[in-house]
Protein backbone atom coordinates (compact mmCIF):
# COMPACT_ATOMS: atom_id res chain seq x y z
CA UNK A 1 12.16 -7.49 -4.06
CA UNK A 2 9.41 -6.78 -6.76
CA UNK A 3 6.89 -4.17 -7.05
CA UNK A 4 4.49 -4.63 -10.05
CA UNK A 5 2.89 -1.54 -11.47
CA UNK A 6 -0.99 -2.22 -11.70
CA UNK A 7 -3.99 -0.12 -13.53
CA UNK A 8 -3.19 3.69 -12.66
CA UNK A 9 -6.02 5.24 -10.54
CA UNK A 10 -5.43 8.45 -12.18
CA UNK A 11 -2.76 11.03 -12.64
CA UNK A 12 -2.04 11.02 -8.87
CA UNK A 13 -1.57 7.39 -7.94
CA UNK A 14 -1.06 3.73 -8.95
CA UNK A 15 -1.37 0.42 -7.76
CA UNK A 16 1.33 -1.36 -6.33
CA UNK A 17 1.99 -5.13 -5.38
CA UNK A 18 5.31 -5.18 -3.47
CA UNK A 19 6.83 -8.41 -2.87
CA UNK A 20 10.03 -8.01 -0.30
CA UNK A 21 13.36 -9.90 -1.01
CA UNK A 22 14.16 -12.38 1.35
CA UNK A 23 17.07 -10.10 2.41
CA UNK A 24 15.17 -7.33 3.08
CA UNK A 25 12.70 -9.37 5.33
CA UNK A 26 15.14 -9.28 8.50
CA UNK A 27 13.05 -12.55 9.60
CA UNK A 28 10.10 -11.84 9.10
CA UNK A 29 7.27 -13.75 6.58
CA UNK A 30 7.27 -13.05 3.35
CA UNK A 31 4.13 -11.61 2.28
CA UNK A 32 2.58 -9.94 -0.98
CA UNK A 33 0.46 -6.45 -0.66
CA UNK A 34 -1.26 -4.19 -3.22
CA UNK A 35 -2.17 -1.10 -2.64
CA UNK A 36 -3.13 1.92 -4.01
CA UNK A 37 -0.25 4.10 -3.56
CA UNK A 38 -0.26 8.43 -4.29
CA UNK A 39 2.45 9.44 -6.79
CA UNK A 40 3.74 11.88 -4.59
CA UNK A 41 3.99 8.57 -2.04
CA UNK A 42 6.03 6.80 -4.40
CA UNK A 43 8.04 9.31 -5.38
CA UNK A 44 9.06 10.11 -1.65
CA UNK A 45 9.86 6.01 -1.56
CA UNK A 46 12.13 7.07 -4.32
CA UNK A 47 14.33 9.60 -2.33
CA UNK A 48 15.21 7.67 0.91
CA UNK A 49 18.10 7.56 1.89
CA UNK A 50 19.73 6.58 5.08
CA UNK A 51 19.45 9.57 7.98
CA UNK A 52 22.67 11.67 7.93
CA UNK A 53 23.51 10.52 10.76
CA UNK A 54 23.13 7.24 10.36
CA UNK A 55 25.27 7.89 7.01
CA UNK A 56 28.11 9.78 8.56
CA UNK A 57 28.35 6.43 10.97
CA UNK A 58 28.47 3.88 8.01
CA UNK A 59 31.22 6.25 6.63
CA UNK A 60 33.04 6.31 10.22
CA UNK A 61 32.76 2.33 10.68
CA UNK A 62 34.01 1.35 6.74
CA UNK A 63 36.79 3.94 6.92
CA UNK A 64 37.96 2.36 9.98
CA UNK A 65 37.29 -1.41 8.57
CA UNK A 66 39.85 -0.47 5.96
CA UNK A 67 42.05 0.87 8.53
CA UNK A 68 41.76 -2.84 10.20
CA UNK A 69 40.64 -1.19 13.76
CA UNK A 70 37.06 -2.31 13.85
CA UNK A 71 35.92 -3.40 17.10
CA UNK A 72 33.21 -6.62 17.46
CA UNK A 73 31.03 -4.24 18.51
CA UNK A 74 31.93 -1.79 15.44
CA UNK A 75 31.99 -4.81 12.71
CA UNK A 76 28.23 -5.47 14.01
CA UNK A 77 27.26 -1.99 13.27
CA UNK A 78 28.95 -1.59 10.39
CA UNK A 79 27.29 -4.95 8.98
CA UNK A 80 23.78 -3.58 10.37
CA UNK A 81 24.32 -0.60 8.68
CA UNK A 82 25.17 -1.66 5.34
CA UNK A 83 22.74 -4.05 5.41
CA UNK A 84 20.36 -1.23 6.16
CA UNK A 85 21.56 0.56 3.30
CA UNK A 86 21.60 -2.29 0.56
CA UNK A 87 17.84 -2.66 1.53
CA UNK A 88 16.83 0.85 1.31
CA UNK A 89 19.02 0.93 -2.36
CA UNK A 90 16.72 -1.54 -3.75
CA UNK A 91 13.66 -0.30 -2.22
CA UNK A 92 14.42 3.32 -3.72
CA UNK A 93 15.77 1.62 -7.22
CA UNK A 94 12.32 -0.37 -7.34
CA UNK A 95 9.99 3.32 -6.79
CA UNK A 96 12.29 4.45 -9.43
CA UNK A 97 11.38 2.28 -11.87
CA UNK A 98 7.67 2.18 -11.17
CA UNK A 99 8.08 5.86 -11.97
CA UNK A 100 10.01 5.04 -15.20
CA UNK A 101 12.52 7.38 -13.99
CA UNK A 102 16.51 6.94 -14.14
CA UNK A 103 18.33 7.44 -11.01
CA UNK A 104 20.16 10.15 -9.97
């Protein structure tokens, strides 16, 4: 996944190109976009995270993968989930560093 940082359009926004990773594509085409994104946008890219419930289940499904009682049904979730996850990571790591920020 890359996002390049163009010209800033001010104090309050910047333009992006994003570029997804092929894992983060889920199929689809890749395909390259710039925009001109608000700060405050960006910065919300920068805090998601997965929905707590949606969290609490990933914890659920790897607790009971260690446990070895995943169902088929489970171990597709689980992999759905994390995969989920790892995309939204990089996604949130990439806003970070267009801010120049370190994570938290």
């Amino acid at each position: 996944m890359q996002f390049n940082v163009g010209e800033h359009r001010g104090r309050d926004a910047a333009a992006v190109n994003y570029q997804p990773d092929e894992s983060c594509l889920m199929g689809e085409r890749r395909v390259s976009i710039t925009i001109d994104a608000p700060l405050e946008w960006v910065e919300s890219v920068g805090s998601l995270r997965l929905p707590p419930k949606a969290d609490q289940r990933l914890q659920e499904l790897m607790d009971r993968n260690n446990d070895g009682l995943l169902t088929d049904t489970e171990r597709e979730d689980l992999e759905s989930l994390v995969e989920l996850s790892e995309c939204l990571s990089l996604v949130r790591a990439e806003a970070i560093h267009l801010l120049g920020r370190k994570p938290e």
